[in-house]
Protein backbone atom coordinates (compact mmCIF):
# COMPACT_ATOMS: atom_id res chain seq x y z
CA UNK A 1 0.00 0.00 0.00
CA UNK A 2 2.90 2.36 0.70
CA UNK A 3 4.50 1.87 -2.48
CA UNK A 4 1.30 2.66 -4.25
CA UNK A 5 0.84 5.99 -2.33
CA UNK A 6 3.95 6.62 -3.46
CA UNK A 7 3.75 5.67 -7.00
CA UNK A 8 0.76 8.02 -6.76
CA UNK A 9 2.12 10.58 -5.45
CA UNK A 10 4.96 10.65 -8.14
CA UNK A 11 2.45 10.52 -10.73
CA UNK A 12 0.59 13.64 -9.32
CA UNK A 13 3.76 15.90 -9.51
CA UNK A 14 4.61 14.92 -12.97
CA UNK A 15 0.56 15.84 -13.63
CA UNK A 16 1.26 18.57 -12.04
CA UNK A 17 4.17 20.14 -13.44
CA UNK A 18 2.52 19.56 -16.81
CA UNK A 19 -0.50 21.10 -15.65
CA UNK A 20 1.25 24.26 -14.78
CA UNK A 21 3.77 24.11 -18.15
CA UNK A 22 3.84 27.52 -19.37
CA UNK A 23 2.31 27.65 -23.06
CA UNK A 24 4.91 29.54 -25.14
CA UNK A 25 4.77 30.34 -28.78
CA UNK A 26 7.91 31.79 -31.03
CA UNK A 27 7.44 33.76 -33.84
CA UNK A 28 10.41 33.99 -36.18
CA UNK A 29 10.82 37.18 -38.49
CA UNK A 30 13.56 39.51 -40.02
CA UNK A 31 16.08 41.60 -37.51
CA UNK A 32 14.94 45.14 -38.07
CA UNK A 33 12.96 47.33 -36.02
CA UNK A 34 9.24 45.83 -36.77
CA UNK A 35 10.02 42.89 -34.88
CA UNK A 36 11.60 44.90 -32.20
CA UNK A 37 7.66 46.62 -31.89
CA UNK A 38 6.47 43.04 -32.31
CA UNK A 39 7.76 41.80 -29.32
CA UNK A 40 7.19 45.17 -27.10
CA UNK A 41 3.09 44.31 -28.38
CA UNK A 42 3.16 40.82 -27.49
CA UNK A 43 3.68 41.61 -23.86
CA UNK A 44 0.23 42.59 -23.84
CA UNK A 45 -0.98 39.02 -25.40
CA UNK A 46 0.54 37.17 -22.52
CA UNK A 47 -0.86 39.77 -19.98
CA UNK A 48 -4.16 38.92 -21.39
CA UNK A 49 -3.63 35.22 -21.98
CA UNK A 50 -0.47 33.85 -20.32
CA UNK A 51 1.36 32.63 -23.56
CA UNK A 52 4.46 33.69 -23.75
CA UNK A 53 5.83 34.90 -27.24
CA UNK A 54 8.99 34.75 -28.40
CA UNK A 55 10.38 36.97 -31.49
CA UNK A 56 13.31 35.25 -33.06
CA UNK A 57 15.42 37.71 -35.15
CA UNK A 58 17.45 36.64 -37.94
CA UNK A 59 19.56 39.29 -39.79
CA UNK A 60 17.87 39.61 -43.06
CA UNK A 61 20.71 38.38 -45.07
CA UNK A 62 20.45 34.78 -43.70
CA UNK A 63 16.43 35.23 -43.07
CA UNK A 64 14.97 33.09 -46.11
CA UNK A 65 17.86 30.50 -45.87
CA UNK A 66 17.44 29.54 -42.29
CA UNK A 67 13.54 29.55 -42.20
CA UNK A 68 13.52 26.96 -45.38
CA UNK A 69 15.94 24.78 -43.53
CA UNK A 70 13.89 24.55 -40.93
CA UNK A 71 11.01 23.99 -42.45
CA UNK A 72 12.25 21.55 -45.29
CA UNK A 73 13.36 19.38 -42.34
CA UNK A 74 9.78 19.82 -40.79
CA UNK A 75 10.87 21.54 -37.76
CA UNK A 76 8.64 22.79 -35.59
CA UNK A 77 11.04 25.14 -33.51
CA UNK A 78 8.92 28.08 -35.22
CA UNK A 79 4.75 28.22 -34.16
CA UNK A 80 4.82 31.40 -36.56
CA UNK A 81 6.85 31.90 -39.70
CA UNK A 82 6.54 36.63 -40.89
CA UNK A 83 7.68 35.85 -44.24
CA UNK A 84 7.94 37.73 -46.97
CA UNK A 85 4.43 37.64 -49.53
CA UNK A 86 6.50 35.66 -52.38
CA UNK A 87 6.52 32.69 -49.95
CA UNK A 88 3.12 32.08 -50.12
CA UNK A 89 3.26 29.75 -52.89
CA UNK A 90 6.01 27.54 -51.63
CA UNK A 91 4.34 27.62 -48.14
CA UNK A 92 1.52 26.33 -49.31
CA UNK A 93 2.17 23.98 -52.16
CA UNK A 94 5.02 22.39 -50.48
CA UNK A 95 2.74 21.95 -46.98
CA UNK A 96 4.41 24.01 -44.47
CA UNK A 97 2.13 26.85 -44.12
CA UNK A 98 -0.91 25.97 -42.22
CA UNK A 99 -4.72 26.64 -44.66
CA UNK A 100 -6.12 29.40 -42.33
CA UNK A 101 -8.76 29.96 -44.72
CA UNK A 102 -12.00 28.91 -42.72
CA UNK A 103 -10.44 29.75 -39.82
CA UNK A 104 -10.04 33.02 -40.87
CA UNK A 105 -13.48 33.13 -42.49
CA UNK A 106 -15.13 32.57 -39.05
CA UNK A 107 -12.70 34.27 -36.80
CA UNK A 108 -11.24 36.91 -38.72
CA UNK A 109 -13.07 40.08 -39.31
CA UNK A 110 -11.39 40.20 -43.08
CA UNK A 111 -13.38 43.23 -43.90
CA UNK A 112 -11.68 45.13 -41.75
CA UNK A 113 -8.28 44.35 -43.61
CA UNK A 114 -6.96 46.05 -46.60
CA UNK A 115 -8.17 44.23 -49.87
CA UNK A 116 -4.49 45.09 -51.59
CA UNK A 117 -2.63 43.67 -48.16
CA UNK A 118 -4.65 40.60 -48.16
CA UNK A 119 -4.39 39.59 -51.88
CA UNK A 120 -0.52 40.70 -51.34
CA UNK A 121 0.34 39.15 -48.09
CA UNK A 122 -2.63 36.09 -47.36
CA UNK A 123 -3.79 34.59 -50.83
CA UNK A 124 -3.06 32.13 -52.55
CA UNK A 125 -3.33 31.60 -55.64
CA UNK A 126 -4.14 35.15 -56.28
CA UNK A 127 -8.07 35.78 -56.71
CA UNK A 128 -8.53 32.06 -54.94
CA UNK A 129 -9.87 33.66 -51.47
CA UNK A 130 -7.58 30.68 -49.83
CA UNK A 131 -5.70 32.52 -46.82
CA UNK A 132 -2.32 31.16 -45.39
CA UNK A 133 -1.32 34.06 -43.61
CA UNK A 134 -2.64 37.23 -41.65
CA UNK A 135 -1.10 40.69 -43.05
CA UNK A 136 1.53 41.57 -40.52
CA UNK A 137 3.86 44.47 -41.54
CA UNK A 138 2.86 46.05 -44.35
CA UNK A 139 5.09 47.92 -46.58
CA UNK A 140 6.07 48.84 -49.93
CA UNK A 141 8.78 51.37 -51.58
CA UNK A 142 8.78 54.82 -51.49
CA UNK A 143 11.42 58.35 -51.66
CA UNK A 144 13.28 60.37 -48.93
CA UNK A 145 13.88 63.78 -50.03
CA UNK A 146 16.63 66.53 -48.35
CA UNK A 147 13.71 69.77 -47.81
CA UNK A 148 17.13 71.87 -46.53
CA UNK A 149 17.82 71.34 -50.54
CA UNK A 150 14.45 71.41 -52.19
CA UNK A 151 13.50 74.76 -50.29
CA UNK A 152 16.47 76.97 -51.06
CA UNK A 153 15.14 80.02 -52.51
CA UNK A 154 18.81 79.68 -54.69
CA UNK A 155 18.52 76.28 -55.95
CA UNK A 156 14.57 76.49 -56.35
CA UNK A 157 15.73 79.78 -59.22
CA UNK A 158 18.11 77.43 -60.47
CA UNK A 159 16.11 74.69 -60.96
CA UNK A 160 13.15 76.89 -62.58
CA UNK A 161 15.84 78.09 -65.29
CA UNK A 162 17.12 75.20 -66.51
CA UNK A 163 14.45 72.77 -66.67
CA UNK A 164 11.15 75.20 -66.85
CA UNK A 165 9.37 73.86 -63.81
CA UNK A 166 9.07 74.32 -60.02
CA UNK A 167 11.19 72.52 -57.75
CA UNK A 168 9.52 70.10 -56.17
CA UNK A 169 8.85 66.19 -55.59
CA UNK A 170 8.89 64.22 -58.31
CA UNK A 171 5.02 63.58 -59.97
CA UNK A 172 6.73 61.81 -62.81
CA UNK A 173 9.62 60.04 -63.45
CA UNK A 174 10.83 62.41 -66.00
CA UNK A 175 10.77 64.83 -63.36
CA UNK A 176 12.58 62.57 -61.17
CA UNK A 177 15.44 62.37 -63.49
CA UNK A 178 15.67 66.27 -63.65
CA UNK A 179 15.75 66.85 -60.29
CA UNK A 180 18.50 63.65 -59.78
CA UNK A 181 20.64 65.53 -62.71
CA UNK A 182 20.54 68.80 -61.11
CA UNK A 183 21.84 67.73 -57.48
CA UNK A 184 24.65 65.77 -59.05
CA UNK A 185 27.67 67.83 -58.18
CA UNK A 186 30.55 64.86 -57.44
CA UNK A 187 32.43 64.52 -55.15
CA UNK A 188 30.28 65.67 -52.34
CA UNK A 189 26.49 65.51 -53.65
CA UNK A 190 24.71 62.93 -55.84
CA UNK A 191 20.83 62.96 -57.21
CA UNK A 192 19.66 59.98 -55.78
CA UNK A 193 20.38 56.63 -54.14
CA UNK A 194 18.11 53.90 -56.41
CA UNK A 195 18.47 49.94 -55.21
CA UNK A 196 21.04 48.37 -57.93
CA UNK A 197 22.39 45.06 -55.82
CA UNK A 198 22.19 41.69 -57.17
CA UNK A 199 21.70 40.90 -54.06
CA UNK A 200 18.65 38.91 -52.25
CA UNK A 201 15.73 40.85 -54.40
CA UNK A 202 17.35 44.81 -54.29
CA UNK A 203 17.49 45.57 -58.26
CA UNK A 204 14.12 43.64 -58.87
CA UNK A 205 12.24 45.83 -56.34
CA UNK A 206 13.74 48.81 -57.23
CA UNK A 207 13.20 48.27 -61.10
CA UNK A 208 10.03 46.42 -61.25
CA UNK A 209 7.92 48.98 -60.00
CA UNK A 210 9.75 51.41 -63.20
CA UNK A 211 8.63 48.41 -65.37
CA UNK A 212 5.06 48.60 -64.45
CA UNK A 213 4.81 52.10 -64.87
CA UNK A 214 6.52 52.43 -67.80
CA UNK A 215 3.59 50.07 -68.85
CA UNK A 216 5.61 46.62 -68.72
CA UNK A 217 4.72 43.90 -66.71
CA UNK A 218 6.29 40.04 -66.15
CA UNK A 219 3.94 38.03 -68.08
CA UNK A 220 0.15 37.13 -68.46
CA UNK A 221 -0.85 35.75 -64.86
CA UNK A 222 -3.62 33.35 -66.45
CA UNK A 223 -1.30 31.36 -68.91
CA UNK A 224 2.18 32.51 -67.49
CA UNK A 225 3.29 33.75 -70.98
CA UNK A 226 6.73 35.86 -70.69
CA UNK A 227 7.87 35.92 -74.38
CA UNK A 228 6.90 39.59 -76.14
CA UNK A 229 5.33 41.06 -72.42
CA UNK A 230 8.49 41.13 -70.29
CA UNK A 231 10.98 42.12 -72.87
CA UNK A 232 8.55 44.42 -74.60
CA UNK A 233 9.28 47.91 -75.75
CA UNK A 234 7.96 49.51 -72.31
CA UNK A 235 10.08 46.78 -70.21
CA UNK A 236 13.35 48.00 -72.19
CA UNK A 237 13.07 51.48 -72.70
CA UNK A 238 12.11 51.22 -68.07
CA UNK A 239 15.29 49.46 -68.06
CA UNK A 240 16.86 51.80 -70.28
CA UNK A 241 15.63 54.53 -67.60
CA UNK A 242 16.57 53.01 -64.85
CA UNK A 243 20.30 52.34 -65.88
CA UNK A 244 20.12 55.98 -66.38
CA UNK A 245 19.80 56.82 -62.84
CA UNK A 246 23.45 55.67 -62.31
CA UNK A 247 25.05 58.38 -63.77
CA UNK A 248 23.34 60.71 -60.86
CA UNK A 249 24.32 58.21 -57.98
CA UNK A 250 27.18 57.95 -55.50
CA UNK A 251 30.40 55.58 -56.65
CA UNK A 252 29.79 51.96 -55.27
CA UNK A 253 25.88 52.52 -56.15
CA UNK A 254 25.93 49.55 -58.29
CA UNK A 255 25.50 47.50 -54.87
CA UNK A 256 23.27 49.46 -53.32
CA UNK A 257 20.06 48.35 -51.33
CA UNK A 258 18.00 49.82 -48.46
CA UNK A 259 20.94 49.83 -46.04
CA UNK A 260 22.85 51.36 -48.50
CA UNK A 261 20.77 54.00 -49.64
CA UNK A 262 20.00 55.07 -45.97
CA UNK A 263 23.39 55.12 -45.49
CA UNK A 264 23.87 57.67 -48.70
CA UNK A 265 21.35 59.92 -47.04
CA UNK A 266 22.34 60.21 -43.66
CA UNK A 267 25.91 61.01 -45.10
CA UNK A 268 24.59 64.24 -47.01
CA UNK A 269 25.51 62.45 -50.25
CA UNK A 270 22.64 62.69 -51.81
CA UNK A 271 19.32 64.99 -52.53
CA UNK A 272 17.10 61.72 -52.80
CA UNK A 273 16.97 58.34 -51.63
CA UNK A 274 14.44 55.14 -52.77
CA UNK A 275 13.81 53.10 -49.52
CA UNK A 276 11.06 51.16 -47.79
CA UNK A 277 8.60 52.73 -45.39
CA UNK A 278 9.73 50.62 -42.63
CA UNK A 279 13.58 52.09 -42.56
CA UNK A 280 12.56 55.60 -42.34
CA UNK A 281 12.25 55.90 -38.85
CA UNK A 282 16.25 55.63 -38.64
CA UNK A 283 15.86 58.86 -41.28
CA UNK A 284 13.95 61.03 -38.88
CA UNK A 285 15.44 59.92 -35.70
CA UNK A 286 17.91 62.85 -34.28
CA UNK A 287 19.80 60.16 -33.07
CA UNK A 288 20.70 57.90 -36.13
CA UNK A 289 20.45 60.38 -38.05
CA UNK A 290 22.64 63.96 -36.50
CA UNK A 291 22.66 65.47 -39.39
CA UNK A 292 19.24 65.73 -41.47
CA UNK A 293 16.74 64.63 -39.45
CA UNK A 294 15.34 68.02 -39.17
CA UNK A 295 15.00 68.71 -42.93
CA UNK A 296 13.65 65.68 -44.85
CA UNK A 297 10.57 64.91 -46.77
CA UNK A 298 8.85 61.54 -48.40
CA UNK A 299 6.89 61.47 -51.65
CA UNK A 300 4.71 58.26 -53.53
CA UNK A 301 7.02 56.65 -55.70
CA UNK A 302 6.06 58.91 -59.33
CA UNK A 303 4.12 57.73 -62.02
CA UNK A 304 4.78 58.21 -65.66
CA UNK A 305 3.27 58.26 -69.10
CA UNK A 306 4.42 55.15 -71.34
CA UNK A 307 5.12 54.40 -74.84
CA UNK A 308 1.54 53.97 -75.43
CA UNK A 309 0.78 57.32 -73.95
CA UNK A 310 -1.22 56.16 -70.91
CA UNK A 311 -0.52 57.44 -67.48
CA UNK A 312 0.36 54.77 -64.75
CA UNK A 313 1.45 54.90 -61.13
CA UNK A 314 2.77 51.57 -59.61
CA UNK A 315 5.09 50.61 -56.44
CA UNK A 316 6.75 47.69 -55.25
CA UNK A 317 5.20 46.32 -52.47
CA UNK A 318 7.54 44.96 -49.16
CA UNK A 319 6.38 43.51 -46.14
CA UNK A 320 4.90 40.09 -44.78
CA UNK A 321 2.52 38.33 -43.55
CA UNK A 322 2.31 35.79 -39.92
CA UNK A 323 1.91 32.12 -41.25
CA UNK A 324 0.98 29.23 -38.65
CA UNK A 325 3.88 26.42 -39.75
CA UNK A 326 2.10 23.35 -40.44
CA UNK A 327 5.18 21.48 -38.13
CA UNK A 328 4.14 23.43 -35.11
CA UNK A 329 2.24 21.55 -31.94
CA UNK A 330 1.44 25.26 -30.96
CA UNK A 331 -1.05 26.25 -33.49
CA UNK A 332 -4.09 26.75 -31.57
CA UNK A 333 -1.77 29.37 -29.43
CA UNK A 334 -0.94 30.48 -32.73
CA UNK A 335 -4.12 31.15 -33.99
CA UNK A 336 -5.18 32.72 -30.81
CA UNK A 337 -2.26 35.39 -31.57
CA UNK A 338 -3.69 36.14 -34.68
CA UNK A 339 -6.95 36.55 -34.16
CA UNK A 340 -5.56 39.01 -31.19
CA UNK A 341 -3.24 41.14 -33.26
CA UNK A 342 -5.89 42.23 -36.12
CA UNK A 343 -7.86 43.60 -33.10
CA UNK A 344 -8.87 47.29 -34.22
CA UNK A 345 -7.28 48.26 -30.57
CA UNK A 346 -3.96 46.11 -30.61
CA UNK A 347 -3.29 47.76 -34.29
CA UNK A 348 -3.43 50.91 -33.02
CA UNK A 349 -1.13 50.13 -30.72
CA UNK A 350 0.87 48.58 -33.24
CA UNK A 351 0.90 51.76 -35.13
CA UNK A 352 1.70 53.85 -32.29
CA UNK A 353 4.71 51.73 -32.09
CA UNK A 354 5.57 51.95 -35.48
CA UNK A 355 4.48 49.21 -37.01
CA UNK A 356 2.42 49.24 -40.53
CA UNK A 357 -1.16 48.44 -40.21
CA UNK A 358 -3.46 46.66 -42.60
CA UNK A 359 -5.91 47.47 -40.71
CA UNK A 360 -8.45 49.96 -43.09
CA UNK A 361 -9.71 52.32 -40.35
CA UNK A 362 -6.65 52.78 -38.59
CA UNK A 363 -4.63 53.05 -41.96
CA UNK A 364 -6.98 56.40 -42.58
CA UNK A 365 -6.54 57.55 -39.06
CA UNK A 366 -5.47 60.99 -38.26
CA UNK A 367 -3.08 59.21 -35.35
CA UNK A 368 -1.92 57.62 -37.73
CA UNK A 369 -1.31 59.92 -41.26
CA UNK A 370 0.25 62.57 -38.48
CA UNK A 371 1.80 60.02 -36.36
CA UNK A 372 5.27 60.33 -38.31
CA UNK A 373 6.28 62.33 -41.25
CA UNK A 374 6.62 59.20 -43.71
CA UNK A 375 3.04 57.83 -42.57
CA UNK A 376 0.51 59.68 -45.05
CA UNK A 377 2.97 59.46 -47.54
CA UNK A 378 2.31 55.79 -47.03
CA UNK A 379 -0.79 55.80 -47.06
CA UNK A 380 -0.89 57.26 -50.00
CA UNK A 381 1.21 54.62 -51.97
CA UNK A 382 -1.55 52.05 -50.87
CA UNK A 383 -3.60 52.30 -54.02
CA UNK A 384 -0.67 51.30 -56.37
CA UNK A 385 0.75 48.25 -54.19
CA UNK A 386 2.10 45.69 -56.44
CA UNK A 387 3.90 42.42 -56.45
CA UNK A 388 5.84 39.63 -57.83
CA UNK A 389 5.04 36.45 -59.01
CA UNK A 390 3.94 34.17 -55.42
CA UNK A 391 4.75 31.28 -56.85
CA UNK A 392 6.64 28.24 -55.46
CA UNK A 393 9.37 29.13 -58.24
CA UNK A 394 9.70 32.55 -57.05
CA UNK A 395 13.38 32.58 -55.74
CA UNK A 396 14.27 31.14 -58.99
CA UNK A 397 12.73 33.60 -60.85
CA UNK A 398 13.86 36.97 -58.53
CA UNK A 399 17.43 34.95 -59.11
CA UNK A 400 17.13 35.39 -63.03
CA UNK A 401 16.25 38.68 -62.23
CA UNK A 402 19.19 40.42 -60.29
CA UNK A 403 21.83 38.61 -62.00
CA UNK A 404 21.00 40.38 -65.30
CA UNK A 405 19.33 43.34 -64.55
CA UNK A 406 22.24 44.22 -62.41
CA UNK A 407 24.63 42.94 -64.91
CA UNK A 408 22.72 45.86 -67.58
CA UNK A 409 23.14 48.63 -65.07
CA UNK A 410 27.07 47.78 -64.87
CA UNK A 411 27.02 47.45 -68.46
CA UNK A 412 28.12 44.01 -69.26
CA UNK A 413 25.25 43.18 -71.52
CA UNK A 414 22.26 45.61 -72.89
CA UNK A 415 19.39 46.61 -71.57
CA UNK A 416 17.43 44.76 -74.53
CA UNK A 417 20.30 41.89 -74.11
CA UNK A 418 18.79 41.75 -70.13
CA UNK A 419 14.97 41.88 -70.47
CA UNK A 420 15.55 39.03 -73.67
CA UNK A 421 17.34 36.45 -71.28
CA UNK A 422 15.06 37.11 -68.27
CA UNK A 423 11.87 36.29 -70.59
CA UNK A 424 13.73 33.63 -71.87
CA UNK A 425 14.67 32.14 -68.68
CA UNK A 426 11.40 32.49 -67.02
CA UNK A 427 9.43 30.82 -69.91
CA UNK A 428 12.31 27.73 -68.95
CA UNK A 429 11.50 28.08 -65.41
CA UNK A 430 7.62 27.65 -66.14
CA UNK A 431 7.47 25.50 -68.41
CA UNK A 432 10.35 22.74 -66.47
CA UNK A 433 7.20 23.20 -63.30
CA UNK A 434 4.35 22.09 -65.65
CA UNK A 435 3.14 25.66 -66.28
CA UNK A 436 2.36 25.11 -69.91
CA UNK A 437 0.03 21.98 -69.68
């Protein structure tokens, strides 16, 4: 009998100890500031629930890498993957991205959520209505501008003579080019700081968005035809442009990306920079930034009138979205996060943070449009959000991409050599997947 009490009373602390296990979750996501606000909001989830949340950071260079390991080996050290919107289709095709589409349906006030960050950063296929992620950060490219420059009485006369126009930021990208041709006065001040790298997806975000306004476009989304769309006469003569916009740019340009380009800024180096929303707050920040945070400006990424004499406005769009990982043993804690951070309150919090809302109403909020001096400027861009192909084959595709736009803007082939082997290589890359049944 007493070695059956005892056995009992064994068994009752190891119920026990389980019984009071703390649920955890861990959400994995880039190292930059948004998941720094991330995990300063998710102290309020476990004050309301008791699950605690943990934000793994991973600098951004290794980001996609380590994520794929883990889930290619079916890991479930992550509950919540914040990846970026061209992982949808290889999250969901290849199984690790959980279906949250009825779940979202009946939990999920989806009305309340941006149409263009849904599409963007939770469907797929596009136009399906089949969710496998929440819209997290939301974020797409836009322009710094030096006001200490654009405001002088001097240069504002000088500007006005030679090109016949008021100073101002760019509507179009003809005007862009003017104004990046009239601050370029080497060794000390450059036009602007545009995203050239081959590296991870710089060039293609920075270019694409040209491309589409320009009136170009990747191929036809229903039948996945590249040949005579991509390497039309509005995707060369965009590339053509955008090559152009190295001549006004700092030495070393040719590897630029966001770092880079805030980097140009804050050195005084140049009169405009192309970034994503989510960096400026290092711009504005006396800080980080000594030197000009007191005198800059941010303007929608222009528009422009193409070949074909139609006016178009389009921007890349950045960003991600919070998928549950199909490997996780967490995902009901998961989902209750989710459901939790769309909350009208909790994204206004987010906001005041610094985050990126989808959320509609608090998107159009005056807290939010004068909540920074980069947010209505944001807002703004919303209506011309754009992005690239979310399919499975995406990193093989962006891949084709950098290597040969960046090898037009340093001039080793030609623009029309560069658009011709990217259509080229993505007809390949479709039709090796079964694309062309």
């Amino acid at each position: 009998m007493k070695k059956f009490l005892i056995v009992l009373m064994a068994l009752f602390v190891v119920f026990a100890a389980c019984a009071k296990k703390e649920k955890s979750i861990t959400i994995v996501w880039a190292e930059w500031d948004p998941a720094n606000y991330l995990d300063t909001l998710a102290k309020d989830f476990t004050a309301e629930t008791g699950i605690k949340v943990t934000v793994s950071q991973i600098p951004w260079a290794n980001f996609q890498e380590k994520v794929f390991m883990a889930l290619k080996s079916k890991s479930g050290v992550y509950d919540i993957i914040i990846g970026d919107s061209q992982w949808l289709g290889q999250g969901a095709i290849e199984g690790h991205y959980v279906d949250l589409t009825d779940w979202m349906k009946a939990n999920i006030d989806i009305a309340s959520v941006s149409e263009t960050a849904m599409t963007a950063f939770a469907e797929y296929p596009k136009g399906s209505q089949k969710y496998w992620a929440l819209p997290a950060e939301v974020d797409c490219n836009g322009f710094a501008y030096r006001t200490d420059l654009f405001e002088n009485p001097n240069e504002q006369a000088a500007f006005k003579a030679k090109y016949g126009y008021d100073l101002a930021p760019p509507e179009t990208y003809d005007q862009l080019r003017d104004i990046a041709e009239f601050f370029t006065r080497p060794p000390d001040l450059y036009g602007i700081a545009p995203w050239f790298t081959k590296a991870y997806d710089g060039i293609t975000m920075g270019f694409q968005q040209v491309m589409w306004t320009f009136g170009g476009s990747y191929g036809d989304e229903q039948t996945y035809k590249v040949e005579g769309i991509l390497n039309s006469e509005a995707g060369v003569k965009a590339l053509e442009y955008y090559k152009g916009l190295k001549q006004f740019a700092p030495e070393g340009s040719v590897e630029y990306y966001w770092a880079e380009a805030l980097d140009a800024f804050k050195k005084g180096l140049v009169a405009m920079a192309m970034d994503y929303f989510a960096f400026f707050p290092g711009l504005v920040s006396q800080e980080t930034n000594p030197a000009h945070y007191n005198h800059i400006g941010f303007f929608v990424a222009p528009g422009q009138t193409g070949p074909d004499g139609q006016y178009r406005r389009y921007i890349s769009i950045g960003g991600q979205g919070m998928s549950i990982c199909s490997y996780s043993k967490n995902q009901n804690e998961a989902k209750q996060f989710l459901k939790w951070f769309i909350q009208k309150p909790v994204q206004e919090k987010w906001a005041q943070l610094g985050g990126f809302t989808p959320h509609k109403e608090v998107l159009k909020s005056d807290a939010f449009l004068n909540a920074t001096p980069y947010n209505k400027a944001f807002s703004d861009s919303f209506p011309y959000l754009r992005d690239f192909w979310a399919v499975p084959e995406y990193a093989e595709l962006i891949e084709v991409c950098q290597t040969n736009w960046n090898a037009a803007i340093v001039g080793t082939i030609t623009p029309k050599e560069a658009m011709d082997t990217v259509t080229k290589e993505h007809e390949r890359i479709f039709r090796e997947a079964g694309y062309y049944k």
